[in-house]
C-alpha atoms as a PDB file:
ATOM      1  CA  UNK A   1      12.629  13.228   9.158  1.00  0.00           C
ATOM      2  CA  UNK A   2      10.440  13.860   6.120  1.00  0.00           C
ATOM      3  CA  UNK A   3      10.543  17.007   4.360  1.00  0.00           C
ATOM      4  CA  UNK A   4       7.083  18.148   2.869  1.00  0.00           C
ATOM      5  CA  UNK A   5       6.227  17.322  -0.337  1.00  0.00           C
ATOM      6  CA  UNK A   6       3.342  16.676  -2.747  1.00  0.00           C
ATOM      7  CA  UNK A   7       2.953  13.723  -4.809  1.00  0.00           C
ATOM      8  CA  UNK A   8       0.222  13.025  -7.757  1.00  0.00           C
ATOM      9  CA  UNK A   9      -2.199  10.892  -7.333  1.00  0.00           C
ATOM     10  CA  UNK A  10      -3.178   8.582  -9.842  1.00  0.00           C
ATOM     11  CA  UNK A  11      -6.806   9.266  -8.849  1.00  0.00           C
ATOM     12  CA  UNK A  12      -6.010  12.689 -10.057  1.00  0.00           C
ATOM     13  CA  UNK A  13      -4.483  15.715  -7.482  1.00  0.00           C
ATOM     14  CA  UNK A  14      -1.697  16.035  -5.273  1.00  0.00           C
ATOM     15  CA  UNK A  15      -1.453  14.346  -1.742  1.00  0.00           C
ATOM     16  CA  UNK A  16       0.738  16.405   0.684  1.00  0.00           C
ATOM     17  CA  UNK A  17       2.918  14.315   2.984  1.00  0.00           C
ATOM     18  CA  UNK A  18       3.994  15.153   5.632  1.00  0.00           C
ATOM     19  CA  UNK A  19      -0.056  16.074   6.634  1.00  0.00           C
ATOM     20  CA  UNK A  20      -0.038  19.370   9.044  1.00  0.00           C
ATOM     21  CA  UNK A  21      -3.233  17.780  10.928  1.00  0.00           C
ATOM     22  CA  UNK A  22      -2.944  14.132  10.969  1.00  0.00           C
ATOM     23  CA  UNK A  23      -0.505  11.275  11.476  1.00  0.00           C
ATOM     24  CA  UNK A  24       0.004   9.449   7.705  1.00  0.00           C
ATOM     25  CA  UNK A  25      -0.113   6.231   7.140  1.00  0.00           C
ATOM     26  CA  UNK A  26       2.361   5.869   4.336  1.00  0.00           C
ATOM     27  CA  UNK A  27       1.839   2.102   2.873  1.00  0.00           C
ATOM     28  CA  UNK A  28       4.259   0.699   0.435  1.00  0.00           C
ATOM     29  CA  UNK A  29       2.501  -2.388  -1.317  1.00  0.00           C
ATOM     30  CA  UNK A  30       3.537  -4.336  -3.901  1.00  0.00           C
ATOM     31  CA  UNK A  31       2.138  -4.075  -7.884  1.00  0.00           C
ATOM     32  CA  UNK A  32      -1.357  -3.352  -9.446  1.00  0.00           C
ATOM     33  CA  UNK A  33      -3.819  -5.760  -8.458  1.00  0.00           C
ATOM     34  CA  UNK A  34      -1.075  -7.663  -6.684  1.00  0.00           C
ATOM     35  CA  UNK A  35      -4.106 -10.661  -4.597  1.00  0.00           C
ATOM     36  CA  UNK A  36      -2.349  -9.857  -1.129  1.00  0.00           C
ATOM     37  CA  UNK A  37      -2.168  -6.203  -1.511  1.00  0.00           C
ATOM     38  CA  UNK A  38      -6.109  -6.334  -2.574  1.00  0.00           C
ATOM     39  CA  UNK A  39      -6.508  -8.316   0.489  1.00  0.00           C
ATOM     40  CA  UNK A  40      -4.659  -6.083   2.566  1.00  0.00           C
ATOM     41  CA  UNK A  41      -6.354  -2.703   1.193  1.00  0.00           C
ATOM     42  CA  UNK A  42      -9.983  -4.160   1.745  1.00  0.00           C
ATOM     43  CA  UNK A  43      -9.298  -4.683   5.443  1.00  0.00           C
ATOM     44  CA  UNK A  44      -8.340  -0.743   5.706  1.00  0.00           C
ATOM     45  CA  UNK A  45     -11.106   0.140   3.789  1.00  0.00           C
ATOM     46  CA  UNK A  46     -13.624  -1.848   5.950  1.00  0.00           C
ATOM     47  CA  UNK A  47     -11.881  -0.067   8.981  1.00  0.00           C
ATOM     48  CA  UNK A  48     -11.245   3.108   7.490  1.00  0.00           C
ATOM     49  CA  UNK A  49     -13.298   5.470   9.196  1.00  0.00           C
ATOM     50  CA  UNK A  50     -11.969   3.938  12.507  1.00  0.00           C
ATOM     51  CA  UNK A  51      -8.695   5.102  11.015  1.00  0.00           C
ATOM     52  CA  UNK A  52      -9.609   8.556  10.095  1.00  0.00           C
ATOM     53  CA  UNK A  53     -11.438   8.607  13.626  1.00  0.00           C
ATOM     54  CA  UNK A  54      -7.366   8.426  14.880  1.00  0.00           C
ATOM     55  CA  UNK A  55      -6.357  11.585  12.885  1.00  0.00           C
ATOM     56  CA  UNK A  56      -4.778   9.133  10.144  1.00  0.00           C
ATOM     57  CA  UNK A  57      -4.668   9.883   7.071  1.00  0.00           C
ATOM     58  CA  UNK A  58      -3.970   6.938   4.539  1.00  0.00           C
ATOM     59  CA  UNK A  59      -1.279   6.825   1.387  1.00  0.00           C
ATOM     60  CA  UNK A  60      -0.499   3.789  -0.629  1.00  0.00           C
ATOM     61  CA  UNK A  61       2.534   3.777  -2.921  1.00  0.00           C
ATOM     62  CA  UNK A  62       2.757   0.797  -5.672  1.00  0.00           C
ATOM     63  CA  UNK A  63       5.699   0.648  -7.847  1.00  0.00           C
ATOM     64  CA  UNK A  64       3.572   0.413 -11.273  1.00  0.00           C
ATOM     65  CA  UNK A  65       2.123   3.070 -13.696  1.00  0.00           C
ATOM     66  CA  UNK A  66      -1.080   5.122 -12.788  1.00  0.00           C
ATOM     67  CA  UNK A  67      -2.699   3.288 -16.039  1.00  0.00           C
ATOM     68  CA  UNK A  68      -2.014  -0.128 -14.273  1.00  0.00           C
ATOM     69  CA  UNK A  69      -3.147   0.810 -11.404  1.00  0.00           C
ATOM     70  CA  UNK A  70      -6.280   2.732 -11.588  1.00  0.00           C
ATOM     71  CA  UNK A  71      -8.731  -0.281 -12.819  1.00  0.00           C
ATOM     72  CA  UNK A  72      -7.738  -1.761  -9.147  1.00  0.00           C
ATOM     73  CA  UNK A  73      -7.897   1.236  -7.082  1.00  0.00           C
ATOM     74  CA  UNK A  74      -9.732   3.952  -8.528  1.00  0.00           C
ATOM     75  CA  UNK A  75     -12.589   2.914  -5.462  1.00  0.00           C
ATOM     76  CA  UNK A  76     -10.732   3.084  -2.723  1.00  0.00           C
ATOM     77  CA  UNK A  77     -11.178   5.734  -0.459  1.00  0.00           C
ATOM     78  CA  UNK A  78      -7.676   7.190  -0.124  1.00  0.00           C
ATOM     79  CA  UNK A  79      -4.979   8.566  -2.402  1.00  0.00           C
ATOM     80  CA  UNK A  80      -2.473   5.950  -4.164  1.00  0.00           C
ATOM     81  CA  UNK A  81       0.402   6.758  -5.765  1.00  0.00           C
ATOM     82  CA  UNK A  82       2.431   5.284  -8.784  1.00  0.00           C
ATOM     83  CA  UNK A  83       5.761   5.016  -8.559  1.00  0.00           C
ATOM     84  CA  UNK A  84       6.732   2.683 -11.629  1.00  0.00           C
ATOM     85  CA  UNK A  85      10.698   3.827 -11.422  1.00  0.00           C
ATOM     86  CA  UNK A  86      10.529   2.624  -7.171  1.00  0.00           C
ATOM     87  CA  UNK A  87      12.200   6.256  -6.390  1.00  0.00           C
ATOM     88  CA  UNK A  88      10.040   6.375  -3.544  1.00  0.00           C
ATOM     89  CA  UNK A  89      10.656   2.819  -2.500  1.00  0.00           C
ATOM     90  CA  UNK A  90      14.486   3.982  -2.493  1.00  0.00           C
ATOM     91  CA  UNK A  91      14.418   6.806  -0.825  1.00  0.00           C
ATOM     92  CA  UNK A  92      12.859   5.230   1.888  1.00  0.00           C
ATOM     93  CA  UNK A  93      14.936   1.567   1.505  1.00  0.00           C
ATOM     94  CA  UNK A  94      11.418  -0.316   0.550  1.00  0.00           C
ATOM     95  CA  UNK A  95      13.062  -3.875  -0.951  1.00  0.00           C
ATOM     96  CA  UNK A  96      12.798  -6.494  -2.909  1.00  0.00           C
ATOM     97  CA  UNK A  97      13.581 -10.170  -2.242  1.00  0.00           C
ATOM     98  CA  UNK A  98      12.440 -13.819  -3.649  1.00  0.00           C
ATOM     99  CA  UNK A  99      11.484 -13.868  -0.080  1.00  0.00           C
ATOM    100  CA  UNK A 100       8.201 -11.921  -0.432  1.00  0.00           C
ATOM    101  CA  UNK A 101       6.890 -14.709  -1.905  1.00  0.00           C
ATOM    102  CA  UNK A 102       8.402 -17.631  -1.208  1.00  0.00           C
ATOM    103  CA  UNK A 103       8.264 -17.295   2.588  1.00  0.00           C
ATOM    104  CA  UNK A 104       5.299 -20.183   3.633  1.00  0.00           C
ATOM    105  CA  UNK A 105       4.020 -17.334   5.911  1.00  0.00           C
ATOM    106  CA  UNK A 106       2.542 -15.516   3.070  1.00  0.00           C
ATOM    107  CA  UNK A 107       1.219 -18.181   0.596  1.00  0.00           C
ATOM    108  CA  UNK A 108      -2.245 -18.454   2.610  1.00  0.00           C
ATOM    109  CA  UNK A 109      -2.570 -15.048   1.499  1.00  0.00           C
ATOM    110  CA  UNK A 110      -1.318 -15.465  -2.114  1.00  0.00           C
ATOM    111  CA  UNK A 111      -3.864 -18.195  -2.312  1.00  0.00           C
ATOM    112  CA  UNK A 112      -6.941 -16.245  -0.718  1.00  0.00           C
ATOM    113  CA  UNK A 113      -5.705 -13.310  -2.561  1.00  0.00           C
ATOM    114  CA  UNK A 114      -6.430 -15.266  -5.872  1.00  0.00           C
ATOM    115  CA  UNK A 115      -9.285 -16.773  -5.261  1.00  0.00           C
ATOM    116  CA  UNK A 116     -11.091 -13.749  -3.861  1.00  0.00           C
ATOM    117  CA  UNK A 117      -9.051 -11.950  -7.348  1.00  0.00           C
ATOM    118  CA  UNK A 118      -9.966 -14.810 -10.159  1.00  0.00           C
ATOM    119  CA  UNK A 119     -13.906 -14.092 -10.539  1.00  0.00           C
ATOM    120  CA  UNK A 120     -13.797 -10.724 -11.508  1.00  0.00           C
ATOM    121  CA  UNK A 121     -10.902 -11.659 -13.974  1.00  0.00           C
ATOM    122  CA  UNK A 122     -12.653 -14.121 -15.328  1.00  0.00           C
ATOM    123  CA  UNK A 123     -15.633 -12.204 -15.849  1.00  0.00           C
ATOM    124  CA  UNK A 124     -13.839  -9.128 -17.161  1.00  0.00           C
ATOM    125  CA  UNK A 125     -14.436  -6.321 -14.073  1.00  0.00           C
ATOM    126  CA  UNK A 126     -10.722  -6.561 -13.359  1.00  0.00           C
ATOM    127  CA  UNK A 127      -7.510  -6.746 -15.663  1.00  0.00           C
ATOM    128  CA  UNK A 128      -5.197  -9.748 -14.920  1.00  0.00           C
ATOM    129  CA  UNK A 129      -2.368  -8.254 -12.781  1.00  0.00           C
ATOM    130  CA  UNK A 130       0.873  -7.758 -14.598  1.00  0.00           C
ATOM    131  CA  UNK A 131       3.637  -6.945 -12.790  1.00  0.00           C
ATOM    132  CA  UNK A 132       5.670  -4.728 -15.003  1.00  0.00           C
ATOM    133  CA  UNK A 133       7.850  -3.834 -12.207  1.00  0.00           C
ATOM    134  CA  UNK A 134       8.269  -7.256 -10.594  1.00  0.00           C
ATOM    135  CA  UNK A 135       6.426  -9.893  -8.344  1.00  0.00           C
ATOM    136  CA  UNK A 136       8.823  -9.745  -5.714  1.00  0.00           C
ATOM    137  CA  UNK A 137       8.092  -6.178  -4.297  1.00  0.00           C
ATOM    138  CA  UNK A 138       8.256  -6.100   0.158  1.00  0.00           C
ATOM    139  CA  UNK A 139       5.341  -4.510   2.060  1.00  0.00           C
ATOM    140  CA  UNK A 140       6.580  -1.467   3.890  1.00  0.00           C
ATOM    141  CA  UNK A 141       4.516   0.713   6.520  1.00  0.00           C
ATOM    142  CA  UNK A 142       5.463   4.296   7.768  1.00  0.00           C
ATOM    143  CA  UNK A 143       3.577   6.025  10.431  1.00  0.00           C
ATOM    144  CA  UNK A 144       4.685  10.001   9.596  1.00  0.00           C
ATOM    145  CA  UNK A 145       3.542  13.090  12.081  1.00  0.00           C
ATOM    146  CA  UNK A 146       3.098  16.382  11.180  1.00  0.00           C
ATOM    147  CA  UNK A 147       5.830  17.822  11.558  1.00  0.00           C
ATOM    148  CA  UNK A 148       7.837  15.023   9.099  1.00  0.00           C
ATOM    149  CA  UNK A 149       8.988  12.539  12.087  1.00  0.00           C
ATOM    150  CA  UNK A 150       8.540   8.678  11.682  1.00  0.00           C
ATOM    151  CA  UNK A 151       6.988   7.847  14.639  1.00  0.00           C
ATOM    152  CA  UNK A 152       6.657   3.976  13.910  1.00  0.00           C
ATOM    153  CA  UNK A 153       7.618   1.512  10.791  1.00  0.00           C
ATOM    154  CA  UNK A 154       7.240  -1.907   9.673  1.00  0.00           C
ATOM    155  CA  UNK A 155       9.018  -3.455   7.354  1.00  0.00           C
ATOM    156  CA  UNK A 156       7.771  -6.480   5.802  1.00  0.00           C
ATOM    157  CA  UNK A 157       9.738  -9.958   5.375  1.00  0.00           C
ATOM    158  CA  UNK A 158       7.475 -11.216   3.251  1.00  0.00           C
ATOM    159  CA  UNK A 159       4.322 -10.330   0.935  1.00  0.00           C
ATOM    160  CA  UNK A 160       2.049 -10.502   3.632  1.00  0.00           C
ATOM    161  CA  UNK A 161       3.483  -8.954   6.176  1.00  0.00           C
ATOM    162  CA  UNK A 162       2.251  -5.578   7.083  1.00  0.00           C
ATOM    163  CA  UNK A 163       0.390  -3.507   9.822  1.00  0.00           C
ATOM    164  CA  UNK A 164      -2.717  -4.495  10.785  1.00  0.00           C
ATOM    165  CA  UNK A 165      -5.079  -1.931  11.147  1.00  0.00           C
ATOM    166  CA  UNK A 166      -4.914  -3.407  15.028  1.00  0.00           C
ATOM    167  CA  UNK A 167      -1.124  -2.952  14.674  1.00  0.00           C
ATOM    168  CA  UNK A 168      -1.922   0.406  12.583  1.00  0.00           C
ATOM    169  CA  UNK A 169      -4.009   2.193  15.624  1.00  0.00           C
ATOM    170  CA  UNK A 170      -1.845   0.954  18.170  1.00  0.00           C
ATOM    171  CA  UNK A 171       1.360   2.372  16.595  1.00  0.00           C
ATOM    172  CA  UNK A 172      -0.628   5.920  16.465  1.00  0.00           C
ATOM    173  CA  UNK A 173      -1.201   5.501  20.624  1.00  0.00           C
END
């Protein structure tokens, strides 16, 4: 059970989680500008008014700094949150492991990741990730209903390994 609390956003303003209206999807990704996370995030954005169609309500959680993270998300359509001291990621047993990346099942990713990534770095629109907090970060997904129960959860074995929005529509029935 979640209690109800509000978190800033480092868009600016509070998100409120549990939502008293929709289902959230609570998303724990990795670091700012992290290639598979970017990956990740643009296929919920593409989908994203399917999503909010559902009564879903999106939050992402990164374990960096606001500062690192806004040039990478300040266009997406949702509220992220920085959590550079992984409290969140604690209380809700997000981990770590050399796994994340080193499992063969997400290097397709890492690679697309950086090549869809590496022209805007190059060209200056995007900062070079740094990952203050760590590269090795495990994608986490939490499905939370109004009144604070977890009604579904992933959690990921490696970097890439996350709900689908498929998986994410199907887990809200």
């Amino acid at each position: 059970m979640i209690t109800t609390r509000e978190w800033e956003t480092v868009q600016g303003g509070p998100v409120r989680v549990p939502d008293p209206e929709k289902l959230v999807h609570l998303q724990f990704r990795r670091f700012a500008g992290c290639p598979v996370c970017n990956l990740h995030l643009r296929s919920i954005v593409v989908r994203h008014h399917e999503i909010e169609a559902r009564g879903i309500a999106e939050v992402v959680v990164f374990h960096s700094t606001a500062e690192e993270l806004l040039p990478h998300v300040a266009d997406l359509p949702f509220p992220v949150i920085g959590d550079p001291e992984k409290r969140l990621y604690v209380e809700f047993g997000v981990e770590s492991s050399p796994r994340a990346v080193l499992d063969p099942r997400a290097w397709g990713s890492i690679v697309r990741g950086i090549a869809r990534d590496l022209g805007p770095v190059l060209r200056g629109r995007r900062p070079l990730p740094r990952p203050t907090q760590g590269r090795l970060g495990l994608p986490a997904d939490f499905l939370i209903a109004p009144d604070g129960r977890v009604i579904a959860e992933k959690r990921g074995a490696h970097a890439d390994d996350q709900w689908s929005v498929d998986e994410l529509l199907a887990a809200a029935g």
